[in-house]
N, C-alpha and C. Protein backbone atom coordinates (compact mmCIF):
# COMPACT_ATOMS: atom_id res chain seq x y z
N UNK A 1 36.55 101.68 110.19
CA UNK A 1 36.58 101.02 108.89
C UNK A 1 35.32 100.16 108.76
N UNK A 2 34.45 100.21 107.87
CA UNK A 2 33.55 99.27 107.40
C UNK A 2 34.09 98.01 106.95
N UNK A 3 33.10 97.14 107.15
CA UNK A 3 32.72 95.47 106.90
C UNK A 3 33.13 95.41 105.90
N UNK A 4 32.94 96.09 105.01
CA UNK A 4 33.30 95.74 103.44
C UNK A 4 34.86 95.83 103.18
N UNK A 5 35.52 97.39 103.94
CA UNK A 5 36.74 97.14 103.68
C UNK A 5 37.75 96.35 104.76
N UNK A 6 37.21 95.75 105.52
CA UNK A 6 37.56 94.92 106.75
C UNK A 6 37.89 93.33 105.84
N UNK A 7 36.86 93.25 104.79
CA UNK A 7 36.97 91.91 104.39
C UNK A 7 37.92 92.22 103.02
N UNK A 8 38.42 92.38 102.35
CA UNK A 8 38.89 92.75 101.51
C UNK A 8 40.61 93.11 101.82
N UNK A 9 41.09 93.20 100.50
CA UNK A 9 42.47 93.94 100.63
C UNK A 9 43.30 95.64 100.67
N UNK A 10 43.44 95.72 101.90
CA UNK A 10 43.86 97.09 101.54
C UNK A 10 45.20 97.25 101.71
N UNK A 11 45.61 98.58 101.66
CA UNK A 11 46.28 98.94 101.82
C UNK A 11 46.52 100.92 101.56
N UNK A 12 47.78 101.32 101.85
CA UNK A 12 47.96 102.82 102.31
C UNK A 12 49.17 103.19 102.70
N UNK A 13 49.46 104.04 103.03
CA UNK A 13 50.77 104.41 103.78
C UNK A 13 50.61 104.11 105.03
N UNK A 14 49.72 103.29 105.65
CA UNK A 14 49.46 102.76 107.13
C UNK A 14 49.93 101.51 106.85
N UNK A 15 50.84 101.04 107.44
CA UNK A 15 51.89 100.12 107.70
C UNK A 15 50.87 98.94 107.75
N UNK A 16 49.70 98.83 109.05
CA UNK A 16 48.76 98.31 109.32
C UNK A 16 47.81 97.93 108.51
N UNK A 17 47.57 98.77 107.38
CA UNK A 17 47.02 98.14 106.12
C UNK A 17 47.39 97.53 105.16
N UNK A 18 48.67 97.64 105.28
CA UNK A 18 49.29 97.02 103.94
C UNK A 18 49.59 95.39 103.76
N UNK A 19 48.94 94.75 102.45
CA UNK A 19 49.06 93.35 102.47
C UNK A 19 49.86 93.05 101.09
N UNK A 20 50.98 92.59 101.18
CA UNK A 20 51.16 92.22 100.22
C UNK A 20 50.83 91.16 99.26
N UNK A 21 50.11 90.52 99.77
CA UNK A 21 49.47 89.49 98.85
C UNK A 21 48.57 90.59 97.68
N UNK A 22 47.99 91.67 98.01
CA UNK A 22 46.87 92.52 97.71
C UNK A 22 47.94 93.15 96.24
N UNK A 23 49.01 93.10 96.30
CA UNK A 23 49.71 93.80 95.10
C UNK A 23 49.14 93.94 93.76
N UNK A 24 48.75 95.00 93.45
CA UNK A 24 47.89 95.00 92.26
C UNK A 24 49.14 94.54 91.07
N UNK A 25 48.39 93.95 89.97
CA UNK A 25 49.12 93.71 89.09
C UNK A 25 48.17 94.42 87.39
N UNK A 26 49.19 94.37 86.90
CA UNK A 26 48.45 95.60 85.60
C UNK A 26 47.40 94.44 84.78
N UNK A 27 46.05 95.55 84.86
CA UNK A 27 44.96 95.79 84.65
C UNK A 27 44.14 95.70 85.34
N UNK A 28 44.51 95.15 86.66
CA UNK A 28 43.25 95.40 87.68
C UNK A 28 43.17 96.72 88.27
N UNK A 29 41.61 96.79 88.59
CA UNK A 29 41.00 97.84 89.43
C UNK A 29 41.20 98.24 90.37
N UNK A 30 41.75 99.48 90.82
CA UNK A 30 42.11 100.10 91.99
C UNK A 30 40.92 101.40 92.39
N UNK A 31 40.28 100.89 93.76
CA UNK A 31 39.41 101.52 93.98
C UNK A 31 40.29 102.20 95.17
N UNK A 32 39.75 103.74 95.19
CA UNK A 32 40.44 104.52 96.24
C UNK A 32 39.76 105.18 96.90
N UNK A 33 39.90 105.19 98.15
CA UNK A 33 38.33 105.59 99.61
C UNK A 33 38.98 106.99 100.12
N UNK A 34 38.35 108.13 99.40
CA UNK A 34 38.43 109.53 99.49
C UNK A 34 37.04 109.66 100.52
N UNK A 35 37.70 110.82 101.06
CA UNK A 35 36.59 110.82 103.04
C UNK A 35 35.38 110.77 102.44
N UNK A 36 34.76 111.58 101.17
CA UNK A 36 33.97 111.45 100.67
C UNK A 36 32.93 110.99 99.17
N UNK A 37 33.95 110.06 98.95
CA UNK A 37 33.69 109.09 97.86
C UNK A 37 34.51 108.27 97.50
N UNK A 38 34.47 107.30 96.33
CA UNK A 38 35.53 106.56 96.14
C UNK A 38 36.27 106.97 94.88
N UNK A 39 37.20 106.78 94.59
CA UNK A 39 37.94 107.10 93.67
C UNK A 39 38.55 105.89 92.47
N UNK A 40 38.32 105.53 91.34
CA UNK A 40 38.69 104.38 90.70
C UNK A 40 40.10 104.95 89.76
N UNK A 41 40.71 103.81 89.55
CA UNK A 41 41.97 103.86 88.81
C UNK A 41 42.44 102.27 88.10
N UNK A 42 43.44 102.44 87.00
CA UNK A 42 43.30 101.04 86.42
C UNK A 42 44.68 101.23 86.73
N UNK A 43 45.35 99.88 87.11
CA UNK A 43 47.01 99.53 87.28
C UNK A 43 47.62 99.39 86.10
N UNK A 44 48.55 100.04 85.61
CA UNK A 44 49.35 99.85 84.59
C UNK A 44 50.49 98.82 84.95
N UNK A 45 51.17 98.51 85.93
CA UNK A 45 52.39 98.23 85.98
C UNK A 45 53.25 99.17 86.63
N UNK A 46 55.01 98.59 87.51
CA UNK A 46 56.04 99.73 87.80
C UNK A 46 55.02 100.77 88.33
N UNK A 47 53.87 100.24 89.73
CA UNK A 47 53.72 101.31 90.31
C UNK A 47 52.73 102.79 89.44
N UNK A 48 52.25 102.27 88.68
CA UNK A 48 51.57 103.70 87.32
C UNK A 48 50.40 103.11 87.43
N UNK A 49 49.26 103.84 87.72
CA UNK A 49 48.18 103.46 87.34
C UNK A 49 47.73 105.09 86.18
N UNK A 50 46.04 104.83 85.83
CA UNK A 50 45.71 105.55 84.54
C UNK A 50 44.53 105.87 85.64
N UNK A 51 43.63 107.04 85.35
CA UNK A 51 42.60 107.45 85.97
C UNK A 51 42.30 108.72 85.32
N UNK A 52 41.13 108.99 86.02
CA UNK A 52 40.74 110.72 85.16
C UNK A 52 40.85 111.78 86.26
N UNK A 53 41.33 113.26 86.11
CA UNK A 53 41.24 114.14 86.92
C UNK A 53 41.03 115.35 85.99
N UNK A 54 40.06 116.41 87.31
CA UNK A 54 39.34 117.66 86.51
C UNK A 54 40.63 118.09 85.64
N UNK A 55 39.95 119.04 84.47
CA UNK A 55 40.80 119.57 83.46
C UNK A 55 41.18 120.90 84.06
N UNK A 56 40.43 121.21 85.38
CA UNK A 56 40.88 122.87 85.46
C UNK A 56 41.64 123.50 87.05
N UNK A 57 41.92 121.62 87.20
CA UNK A 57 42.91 121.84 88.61
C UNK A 57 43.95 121.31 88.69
N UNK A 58 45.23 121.72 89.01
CA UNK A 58 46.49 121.41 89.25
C UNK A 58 46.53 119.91 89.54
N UNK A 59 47.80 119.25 88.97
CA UNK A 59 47.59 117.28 89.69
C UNK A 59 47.42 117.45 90.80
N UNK A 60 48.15 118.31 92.00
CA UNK A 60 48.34 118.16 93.46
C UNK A 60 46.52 117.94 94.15
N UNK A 61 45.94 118.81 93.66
CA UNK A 61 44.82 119.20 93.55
C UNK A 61 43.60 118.13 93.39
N UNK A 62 43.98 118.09 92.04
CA UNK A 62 43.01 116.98 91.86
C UNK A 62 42.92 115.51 92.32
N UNK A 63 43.80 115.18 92.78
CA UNK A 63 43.87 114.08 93.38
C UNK A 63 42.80 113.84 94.15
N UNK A 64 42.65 114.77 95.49
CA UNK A 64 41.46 114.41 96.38
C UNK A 64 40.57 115.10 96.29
N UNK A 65 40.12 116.20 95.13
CA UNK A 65 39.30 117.53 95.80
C UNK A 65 37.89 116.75 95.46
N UNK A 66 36.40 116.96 96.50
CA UNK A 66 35.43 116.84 96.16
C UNK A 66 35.00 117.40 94.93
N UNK A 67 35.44 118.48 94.29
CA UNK A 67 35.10 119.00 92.54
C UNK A 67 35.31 118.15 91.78
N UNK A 68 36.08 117.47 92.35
CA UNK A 68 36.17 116.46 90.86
C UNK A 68 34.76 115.58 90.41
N UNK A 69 34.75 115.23 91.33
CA UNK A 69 33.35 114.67 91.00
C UNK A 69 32.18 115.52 90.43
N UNK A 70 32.49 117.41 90.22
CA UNK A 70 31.10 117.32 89.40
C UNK A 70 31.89 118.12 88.26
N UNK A 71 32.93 117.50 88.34
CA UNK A 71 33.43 118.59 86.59
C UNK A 71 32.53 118.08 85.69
N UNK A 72 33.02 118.27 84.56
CA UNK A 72 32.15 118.16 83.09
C UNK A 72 33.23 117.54 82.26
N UNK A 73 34.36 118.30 82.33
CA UNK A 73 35.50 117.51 81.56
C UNK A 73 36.74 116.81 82.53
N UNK A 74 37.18 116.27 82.14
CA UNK A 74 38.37 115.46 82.74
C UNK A 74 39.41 114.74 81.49
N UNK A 75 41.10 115.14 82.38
CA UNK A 75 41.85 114.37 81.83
C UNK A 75 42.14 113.03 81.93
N UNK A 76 43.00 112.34 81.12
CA UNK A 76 43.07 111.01 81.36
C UNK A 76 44.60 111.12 81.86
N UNK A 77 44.91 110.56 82.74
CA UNK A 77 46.23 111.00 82.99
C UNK A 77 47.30 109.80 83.83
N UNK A 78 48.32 109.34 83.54
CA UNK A 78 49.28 108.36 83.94
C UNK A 78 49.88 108.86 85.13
N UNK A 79 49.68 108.44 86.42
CA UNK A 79 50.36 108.95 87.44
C UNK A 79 51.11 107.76 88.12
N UNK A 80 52.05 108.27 89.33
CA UNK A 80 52.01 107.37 90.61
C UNK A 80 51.17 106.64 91.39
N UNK A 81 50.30 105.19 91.85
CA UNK A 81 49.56 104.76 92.36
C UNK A 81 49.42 105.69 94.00
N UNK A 82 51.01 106.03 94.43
CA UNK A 82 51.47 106.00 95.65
C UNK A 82 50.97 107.55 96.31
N UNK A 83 51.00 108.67 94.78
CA UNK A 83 51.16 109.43 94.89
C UNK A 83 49.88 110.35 94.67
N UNK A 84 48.70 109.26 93.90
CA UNK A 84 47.39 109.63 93.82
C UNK A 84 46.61 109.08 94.90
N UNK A 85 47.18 107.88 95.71
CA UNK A 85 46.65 107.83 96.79
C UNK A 85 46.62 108.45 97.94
N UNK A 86 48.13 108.82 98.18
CA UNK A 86 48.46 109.95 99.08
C UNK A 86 48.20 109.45 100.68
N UNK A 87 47.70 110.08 101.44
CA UNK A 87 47.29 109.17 102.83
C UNK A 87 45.79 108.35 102.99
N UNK A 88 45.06 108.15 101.84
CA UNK A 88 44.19 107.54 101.73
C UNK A 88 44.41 106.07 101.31
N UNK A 89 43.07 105.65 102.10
CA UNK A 89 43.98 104.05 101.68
C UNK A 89 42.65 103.29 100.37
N UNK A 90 43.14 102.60 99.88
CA UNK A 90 43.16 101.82 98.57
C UNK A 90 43.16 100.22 98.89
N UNK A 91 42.10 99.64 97.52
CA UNK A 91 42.34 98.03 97.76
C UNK A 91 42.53 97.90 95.95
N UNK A 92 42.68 96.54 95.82
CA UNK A 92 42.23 95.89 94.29
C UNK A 92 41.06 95.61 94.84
N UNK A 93 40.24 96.28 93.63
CA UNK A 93 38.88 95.42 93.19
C UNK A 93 38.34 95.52 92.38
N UNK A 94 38.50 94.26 91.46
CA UNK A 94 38.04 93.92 90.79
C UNK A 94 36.85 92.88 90.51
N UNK A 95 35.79 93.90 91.08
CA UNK A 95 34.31 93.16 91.77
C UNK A 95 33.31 92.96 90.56
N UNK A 96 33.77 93.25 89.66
CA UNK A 96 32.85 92.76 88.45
C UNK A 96 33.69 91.97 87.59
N UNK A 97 34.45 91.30 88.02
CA UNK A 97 35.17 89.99 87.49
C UNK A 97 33.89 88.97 87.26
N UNK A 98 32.79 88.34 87.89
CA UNK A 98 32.29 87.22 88.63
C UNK A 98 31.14 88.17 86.88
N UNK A 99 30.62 88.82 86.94
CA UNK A 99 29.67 89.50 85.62
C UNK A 99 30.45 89.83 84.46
N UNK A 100 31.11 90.13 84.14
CA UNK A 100 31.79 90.47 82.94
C UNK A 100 33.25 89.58 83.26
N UNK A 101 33.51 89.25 81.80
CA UNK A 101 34.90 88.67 81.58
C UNK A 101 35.93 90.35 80.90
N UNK A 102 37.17 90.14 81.95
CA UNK A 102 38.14 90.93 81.84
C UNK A 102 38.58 91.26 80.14
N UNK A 103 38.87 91.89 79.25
CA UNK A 103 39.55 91.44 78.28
C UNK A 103 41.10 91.30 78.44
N UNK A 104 42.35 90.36 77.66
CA UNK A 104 43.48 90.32 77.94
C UNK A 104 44.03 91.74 78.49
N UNK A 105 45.18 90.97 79.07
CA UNK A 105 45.74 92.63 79.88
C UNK A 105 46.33 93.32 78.92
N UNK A 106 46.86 92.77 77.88
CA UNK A 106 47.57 93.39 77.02
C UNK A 106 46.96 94.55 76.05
N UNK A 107 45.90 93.79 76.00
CA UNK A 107 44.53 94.79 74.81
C UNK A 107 44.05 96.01 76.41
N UNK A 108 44.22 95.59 77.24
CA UNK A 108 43.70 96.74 78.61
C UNK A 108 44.80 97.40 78.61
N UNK A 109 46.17 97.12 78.63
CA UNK A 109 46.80 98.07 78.74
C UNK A 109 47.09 99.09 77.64
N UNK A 110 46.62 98.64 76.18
CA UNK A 110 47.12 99.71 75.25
C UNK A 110 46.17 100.25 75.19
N UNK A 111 44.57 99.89 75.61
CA UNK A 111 43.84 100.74 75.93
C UNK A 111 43.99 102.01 76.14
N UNK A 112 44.23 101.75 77.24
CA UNK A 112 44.88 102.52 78.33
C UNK A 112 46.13 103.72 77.75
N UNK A 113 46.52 103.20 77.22
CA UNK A 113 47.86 103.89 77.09
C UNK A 113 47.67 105.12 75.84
N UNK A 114 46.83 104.35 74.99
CA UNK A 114 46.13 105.78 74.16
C UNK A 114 45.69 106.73 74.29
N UNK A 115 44.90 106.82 75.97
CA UNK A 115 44.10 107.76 76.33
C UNK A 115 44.80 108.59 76.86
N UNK A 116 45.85 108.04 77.44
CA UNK A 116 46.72 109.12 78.01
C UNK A 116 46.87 110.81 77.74
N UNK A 117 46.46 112.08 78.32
CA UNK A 117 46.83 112.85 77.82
C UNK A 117 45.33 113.79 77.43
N UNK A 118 44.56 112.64 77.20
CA UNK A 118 43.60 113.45 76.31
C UNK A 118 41.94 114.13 76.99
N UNK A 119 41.61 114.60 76.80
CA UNK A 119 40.89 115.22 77.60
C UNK A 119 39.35 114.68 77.38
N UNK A 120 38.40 114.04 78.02
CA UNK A 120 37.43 113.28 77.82
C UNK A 120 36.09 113.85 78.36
N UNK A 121 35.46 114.16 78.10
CA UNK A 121 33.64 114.33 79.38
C UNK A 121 33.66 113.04 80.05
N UNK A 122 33.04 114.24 80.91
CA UNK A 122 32.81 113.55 82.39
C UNK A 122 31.54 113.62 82.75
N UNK A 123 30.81 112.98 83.55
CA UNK A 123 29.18 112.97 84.11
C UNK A 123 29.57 111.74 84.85
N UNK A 124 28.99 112.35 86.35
CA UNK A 124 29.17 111.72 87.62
C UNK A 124 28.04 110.40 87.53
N UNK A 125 26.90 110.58 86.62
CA UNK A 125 25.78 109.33 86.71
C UNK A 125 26.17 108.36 85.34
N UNK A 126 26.88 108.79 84.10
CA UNK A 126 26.88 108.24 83.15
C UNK A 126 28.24 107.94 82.26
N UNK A 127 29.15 109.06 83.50
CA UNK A 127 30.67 108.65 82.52
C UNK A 127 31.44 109.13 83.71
N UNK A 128 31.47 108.17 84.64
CA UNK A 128 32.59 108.77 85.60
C UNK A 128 34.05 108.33 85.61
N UNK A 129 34.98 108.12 86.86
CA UNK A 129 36.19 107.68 86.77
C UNK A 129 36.16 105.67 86.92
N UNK A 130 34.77 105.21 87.37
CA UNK A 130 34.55 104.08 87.80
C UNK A 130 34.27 103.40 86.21
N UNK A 131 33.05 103.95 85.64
CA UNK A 131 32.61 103.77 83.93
C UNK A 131 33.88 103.73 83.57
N UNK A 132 34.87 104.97 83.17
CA UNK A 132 36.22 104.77 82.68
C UNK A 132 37.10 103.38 82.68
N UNK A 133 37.09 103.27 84.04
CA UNK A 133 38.56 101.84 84.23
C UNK A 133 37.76 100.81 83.86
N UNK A 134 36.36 100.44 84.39
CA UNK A 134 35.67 99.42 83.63
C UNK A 134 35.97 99.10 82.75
N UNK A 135 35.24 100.61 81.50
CA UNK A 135 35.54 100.27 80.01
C UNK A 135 36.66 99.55 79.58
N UNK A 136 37.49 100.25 80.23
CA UNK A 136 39.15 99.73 80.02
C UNK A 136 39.32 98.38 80.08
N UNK A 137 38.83 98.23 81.51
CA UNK A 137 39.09 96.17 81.64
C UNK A 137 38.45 94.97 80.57
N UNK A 138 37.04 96.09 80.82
CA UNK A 138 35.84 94.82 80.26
C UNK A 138 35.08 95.25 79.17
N UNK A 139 35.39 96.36 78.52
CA UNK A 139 35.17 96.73 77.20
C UNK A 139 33.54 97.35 77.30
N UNK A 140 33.03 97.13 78.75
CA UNK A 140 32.14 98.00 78.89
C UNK A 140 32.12 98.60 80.34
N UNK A 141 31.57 99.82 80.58
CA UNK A 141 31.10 101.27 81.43
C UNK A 141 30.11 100.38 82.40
N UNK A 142 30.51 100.49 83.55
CA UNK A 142 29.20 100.09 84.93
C UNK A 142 30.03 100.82 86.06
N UNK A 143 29.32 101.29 86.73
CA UNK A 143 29.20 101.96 88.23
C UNK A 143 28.34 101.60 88.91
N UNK A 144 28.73 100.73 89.90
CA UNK A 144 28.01 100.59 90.78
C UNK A 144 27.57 101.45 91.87
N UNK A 145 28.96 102.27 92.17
CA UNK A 145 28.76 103.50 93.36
C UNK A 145 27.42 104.41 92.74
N UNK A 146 27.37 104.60 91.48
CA UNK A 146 26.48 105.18 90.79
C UNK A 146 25.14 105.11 91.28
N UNK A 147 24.59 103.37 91.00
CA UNK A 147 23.43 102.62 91.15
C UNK A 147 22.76 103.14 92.49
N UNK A 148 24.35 102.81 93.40
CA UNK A 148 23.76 102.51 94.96
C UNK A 148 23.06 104.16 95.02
N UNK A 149 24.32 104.79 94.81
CA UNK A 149 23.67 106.38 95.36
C UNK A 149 22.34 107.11 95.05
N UNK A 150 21.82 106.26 93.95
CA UNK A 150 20.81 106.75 92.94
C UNK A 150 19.72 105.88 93.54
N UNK A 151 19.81 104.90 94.21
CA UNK A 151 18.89 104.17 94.72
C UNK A 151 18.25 104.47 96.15
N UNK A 152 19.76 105.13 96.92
CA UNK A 152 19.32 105.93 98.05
C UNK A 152 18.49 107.08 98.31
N UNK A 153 18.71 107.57 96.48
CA UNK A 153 18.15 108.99 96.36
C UNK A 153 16.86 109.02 96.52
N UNK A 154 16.47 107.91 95.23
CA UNK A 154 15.26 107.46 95.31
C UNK A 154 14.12 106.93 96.02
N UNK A 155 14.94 106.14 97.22
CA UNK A 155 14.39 105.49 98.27
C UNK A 155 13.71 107.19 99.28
N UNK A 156 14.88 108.13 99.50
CA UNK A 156 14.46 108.64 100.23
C UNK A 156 13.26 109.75 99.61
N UNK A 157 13.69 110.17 98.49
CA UNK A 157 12.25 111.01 97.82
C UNK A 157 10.81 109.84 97.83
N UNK A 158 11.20 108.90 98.11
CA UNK A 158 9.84 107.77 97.97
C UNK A 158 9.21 107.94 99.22
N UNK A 159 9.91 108.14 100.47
CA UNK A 159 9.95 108.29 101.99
C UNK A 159 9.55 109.71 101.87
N UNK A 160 9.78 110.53 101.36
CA UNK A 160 9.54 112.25 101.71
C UNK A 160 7.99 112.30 100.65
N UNK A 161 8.06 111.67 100.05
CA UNK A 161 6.52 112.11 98.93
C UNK A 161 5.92 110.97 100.38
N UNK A 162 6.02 109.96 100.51
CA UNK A 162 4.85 109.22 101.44
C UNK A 162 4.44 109.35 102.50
N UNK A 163 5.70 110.28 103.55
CA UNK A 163 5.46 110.79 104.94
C UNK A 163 4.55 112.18 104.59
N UNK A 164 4.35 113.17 103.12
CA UNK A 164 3.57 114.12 102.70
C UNK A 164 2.55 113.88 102.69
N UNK A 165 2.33 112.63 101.85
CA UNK A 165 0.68 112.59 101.84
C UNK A 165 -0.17 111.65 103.00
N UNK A 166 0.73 111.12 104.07
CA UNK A 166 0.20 110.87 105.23
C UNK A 166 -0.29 111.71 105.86
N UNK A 167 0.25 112.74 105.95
CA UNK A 167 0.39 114.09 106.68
C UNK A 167 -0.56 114.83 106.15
N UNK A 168 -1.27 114.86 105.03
CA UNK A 168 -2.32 115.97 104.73
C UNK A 168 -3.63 114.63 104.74
């Protein structure tokens, strides 16, 4: 487990992770640590959170599959917290509290509750599942997982063009 989720609240179907102080309560951010990315979701309440999954794979499916991340379209869809997490474990975070003010939970949850159902575009750099729950909370779209990955990208094409022209 990393530093980051060492300091923080988690939890999972690992007994050992689970804090109850960490109990999400509706409209906060539920970030979810898939082996190979993270996964965002907004808490509704009674255990339901709201999130997006591909339009062209079964729920069982979409829950964890790496495709999701490069569909094009995605549903918006009301599930089980318990049951989209599955054996992966999950914290609240709501890490852009401290930059943006939340809007009431009440205006987040009917948000929320409209979208249900409906089928939305997707783009992994400009409208993902992270942009989504944002919008929802704070009335605007930020990804940070976005930033970082795009910064790594960059860093390393900066490293591969400069080790080139050392080299000739």
């Amino acid at each position: 487990m990393d530093k980051q989720q060492q300091n923080s609240t988690m939890a999972s179907n690992d007994p050992d992770l689970s804090d109850p102080s960490g109990d999400p309560q509706p409209g906060d951010l539920i970030e979810i640590f898939r082996p190979a990315y993270q996964h965002w979701a907004l808490y509704l309440g009674d255990g339901y959170i709201i999130n997006l999954t591909p339009v062209d794979e079964s729920q069982a499916a979409a829950m964890s599959s790496v495709k999701s991340v490069f569909s094009r379209k995605a549903v918006v869809r009301m599930q089980l917290l318990k049951e989209v997490v599955g054996s992966d474990s999950y914290r609240v975070n709501n890490k852009y509290d401290h930059n943006h003010t939340p809007l009431p939970v009440s205006e987040i949850i009917q948000r929320a509750q409209v979208l249900i159902g409906q089928e939305v575009s997707y783009d992994l750099l400009g409208s993902n599942c992270e942009h989504f729950v944002t919008l929802l909370r704070y009335g605007e779209g930020v990804s940070e997982q976005v930033s970082h990955y795009l910064f790594c990208f960059c860093l390393m094409c900066h490293q591969g063009i400069t080790h080139t022209l050392k080299s000739k």
